[in-house]
C-alpha atoms as a PDB file:
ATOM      1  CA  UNK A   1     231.841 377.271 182.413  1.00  0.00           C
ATOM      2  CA  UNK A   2     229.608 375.832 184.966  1.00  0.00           C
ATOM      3  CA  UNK A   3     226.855 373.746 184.544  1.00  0.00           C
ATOM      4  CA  UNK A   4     223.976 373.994 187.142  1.00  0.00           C
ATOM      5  CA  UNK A   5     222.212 371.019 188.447  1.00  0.00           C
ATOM      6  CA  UNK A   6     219.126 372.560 186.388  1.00  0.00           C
ATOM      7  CA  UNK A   7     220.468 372.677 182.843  1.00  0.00           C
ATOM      8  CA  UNK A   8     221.630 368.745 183.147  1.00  0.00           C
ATOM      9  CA  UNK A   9     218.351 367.493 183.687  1.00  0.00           C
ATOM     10  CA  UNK A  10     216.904 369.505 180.877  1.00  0.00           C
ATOM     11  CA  UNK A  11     219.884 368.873 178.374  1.00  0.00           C
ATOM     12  CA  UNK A  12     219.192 365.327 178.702  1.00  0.00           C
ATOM     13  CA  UNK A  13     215.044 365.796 178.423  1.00  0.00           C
ATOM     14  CA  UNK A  14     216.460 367.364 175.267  1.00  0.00           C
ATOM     15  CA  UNK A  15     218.162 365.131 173.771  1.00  0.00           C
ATOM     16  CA  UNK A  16     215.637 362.306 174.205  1.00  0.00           C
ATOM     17  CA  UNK A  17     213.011 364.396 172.138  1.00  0.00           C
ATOM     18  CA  UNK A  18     215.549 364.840 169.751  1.00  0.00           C
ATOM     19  CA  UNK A  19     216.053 361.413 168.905  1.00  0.00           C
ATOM     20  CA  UNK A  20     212.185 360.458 169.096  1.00  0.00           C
ATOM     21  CA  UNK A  21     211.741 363.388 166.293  1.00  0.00           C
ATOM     22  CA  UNK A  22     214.291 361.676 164.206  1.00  0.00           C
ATOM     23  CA  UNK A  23     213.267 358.160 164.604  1.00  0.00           C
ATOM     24  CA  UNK A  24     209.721 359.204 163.755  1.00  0.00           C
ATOM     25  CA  UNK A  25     210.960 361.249 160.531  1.00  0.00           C
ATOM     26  CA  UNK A  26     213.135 358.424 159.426  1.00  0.00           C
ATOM     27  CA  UNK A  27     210.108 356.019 159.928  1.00  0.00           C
ATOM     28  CA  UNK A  28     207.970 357.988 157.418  1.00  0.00           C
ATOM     29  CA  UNK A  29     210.856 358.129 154.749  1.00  0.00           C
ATOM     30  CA  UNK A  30     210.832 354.282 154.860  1.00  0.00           C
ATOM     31  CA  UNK A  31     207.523 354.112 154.596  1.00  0.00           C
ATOM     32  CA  UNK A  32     207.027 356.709 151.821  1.00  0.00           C
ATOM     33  CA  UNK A  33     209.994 354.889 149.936  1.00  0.00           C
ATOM     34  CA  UNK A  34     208.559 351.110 150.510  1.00  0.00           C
ATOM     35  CA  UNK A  35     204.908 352.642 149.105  1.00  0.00           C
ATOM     36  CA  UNK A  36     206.964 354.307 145.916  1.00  0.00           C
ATOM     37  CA  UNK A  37     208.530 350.339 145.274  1.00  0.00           C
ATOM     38  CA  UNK A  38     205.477 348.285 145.785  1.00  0.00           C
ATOM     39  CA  UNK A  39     203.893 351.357 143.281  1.00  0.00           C
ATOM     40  CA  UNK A  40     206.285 350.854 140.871  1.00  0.00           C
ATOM     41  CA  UNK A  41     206.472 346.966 140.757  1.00  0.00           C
ATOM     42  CA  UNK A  42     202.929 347.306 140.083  1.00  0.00           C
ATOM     43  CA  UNK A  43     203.519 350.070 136.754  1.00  0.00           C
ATOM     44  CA  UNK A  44     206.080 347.268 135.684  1.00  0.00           C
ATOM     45  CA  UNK A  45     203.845 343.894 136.165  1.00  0.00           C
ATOM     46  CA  UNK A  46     200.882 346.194 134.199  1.00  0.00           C
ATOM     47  CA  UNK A  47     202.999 347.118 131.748  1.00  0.00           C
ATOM     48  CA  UNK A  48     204.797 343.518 130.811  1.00  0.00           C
ATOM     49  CA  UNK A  49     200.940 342.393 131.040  1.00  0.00           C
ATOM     50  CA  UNK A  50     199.942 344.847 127.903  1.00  0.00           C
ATOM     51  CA  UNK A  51     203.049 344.181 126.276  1.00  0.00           C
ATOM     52  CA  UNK A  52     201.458 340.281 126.881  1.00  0.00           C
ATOM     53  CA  UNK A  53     197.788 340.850 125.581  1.00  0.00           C
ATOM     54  CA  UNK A  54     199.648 342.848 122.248  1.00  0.00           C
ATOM     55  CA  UNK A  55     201.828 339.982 121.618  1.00  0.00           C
ATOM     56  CA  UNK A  56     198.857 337.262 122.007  1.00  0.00           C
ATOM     57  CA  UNK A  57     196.451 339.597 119.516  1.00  0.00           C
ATOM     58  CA  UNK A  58     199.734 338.968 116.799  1.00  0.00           C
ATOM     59  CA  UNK A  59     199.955 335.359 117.449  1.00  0.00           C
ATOM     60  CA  UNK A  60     196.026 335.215 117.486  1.00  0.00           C
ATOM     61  CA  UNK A  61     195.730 336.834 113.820  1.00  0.00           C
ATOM     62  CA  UNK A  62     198.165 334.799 112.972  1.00  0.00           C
ATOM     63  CA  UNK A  63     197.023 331.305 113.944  1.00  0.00           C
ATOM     64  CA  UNK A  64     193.256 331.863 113.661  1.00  0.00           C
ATOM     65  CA  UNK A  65     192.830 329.590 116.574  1.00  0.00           C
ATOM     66  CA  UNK A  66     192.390 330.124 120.142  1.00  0.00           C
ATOM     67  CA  UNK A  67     194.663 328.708 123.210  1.00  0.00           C
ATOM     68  CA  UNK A  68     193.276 325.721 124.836  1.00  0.00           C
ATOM     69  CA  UNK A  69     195.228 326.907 127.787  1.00  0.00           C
ATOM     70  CA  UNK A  70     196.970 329.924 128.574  1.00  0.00           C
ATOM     71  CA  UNK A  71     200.144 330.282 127.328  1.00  0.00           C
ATOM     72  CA  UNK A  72     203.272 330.885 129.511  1.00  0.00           C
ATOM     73  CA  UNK A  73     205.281 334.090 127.940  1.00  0.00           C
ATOM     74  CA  UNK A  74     208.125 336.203 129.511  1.00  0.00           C
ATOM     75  CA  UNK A  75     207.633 336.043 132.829  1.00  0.00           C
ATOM     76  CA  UNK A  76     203.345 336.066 132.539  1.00  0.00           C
ATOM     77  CA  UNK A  77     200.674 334.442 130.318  1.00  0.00           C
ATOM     78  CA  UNK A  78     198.842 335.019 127.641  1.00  0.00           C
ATOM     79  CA  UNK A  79     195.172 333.497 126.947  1.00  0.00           C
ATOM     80  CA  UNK A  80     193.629 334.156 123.177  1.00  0.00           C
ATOM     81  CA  UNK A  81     190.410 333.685 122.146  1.00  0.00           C
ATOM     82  CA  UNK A  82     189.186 333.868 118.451  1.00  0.00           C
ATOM     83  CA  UNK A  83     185.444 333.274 117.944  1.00  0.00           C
ATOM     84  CA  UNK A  84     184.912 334.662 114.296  1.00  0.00           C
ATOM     85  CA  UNK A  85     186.450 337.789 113.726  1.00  0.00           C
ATOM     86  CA  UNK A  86     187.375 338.922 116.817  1.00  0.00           C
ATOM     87  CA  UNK A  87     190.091 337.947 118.623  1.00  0.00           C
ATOM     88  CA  UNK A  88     190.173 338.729 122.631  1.00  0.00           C
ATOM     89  CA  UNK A  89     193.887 338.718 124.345  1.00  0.00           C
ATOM     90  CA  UNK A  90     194.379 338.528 127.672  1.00  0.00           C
ATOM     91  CA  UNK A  91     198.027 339.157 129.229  1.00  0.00           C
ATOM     92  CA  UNK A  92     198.778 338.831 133.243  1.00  0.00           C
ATOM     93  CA  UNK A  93     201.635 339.483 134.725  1.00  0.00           C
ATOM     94  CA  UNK A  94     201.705 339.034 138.526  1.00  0.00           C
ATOM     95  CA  UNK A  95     199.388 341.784 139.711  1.00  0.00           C
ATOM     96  CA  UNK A  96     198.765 343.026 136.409  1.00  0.00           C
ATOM     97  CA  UNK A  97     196.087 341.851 134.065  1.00  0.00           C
ATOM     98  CA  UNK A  98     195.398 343.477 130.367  1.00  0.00           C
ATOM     99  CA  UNK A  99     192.920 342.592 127.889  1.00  0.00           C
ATOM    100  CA  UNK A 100     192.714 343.810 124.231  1.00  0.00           C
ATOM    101  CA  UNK A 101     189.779 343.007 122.113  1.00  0.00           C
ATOM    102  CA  UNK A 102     190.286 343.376 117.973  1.00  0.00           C
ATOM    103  CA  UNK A 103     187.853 342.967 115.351  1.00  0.00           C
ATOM    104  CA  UNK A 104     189.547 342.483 111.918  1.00  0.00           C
ATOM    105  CA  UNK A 105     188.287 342.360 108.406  1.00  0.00           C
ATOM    106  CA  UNK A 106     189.916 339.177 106.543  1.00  0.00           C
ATOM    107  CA  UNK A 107     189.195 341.059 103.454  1.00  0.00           C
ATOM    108  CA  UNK A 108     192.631 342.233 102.237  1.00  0.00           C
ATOM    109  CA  UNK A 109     193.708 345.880 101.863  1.00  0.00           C
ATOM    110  CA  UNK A 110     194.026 347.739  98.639  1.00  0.00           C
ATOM    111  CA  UNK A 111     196.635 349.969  97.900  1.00  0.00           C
ATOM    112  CA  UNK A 112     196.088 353.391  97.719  1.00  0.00           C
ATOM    113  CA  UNK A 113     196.914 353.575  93.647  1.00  0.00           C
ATOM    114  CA  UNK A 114     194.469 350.627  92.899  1.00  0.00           C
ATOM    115  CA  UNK A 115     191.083 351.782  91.178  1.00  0.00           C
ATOM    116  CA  UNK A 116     192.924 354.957  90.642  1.00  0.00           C
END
């Protein structure tokens, strides 16, 4: 079959738009999948941070003292402050940052048979 002089020209035109249109769809996928990574690094760092400021309210009830400094703890910090009783943790982890504030009654708990 015969090509005309016509139909080359426009065959290559063709195949030039063609590979713009790709190259600009594969550009947004990258994109889209960098965005979903940097998201998801975030969820973790916020996450780690909580899991922090939880384990600096246990360590606060349990030393009834405050950090003079914060306190370096898987992979973040942890910062507790105990003025009475309430004790305020903060956990960071990289972007992430959590605080927790928890008032407590030192008075101990009864059982539920007691002054049955």
């Amino acid at each position: 079959m015969a090509v005309s002089k016509k139909n080359k020209g426009m065959t290559i035109i063709a195949v030039i738009i063609m590979i713009i249109i790709l190259g600009i769809i594969g550009g947004t996928v990258v994109s889209l999948l960098n965005v979903e990574n940097y998201s998801f690094v975030n969820y973790l760092d916020t996450t780690q941070s909580l899991f922090n400021s939880s384990s600096g309210v246990e360590w606060g009830m349990k030393q009834q003292v405050s950090t003079a400094a914060p306190i370096s703890f898987a992979g973040g910090t942890i910062d507790v402050q105990v003025a009475g009783n309430v004790i305020t943790s903060t956990g960071v982890k990289g972007a992430g940052k959590r605080v927790i504030q928890v008032v407590f009654n030192a008075a101990p708990i009864q059982s539920p048979t007691e002054g049955c």
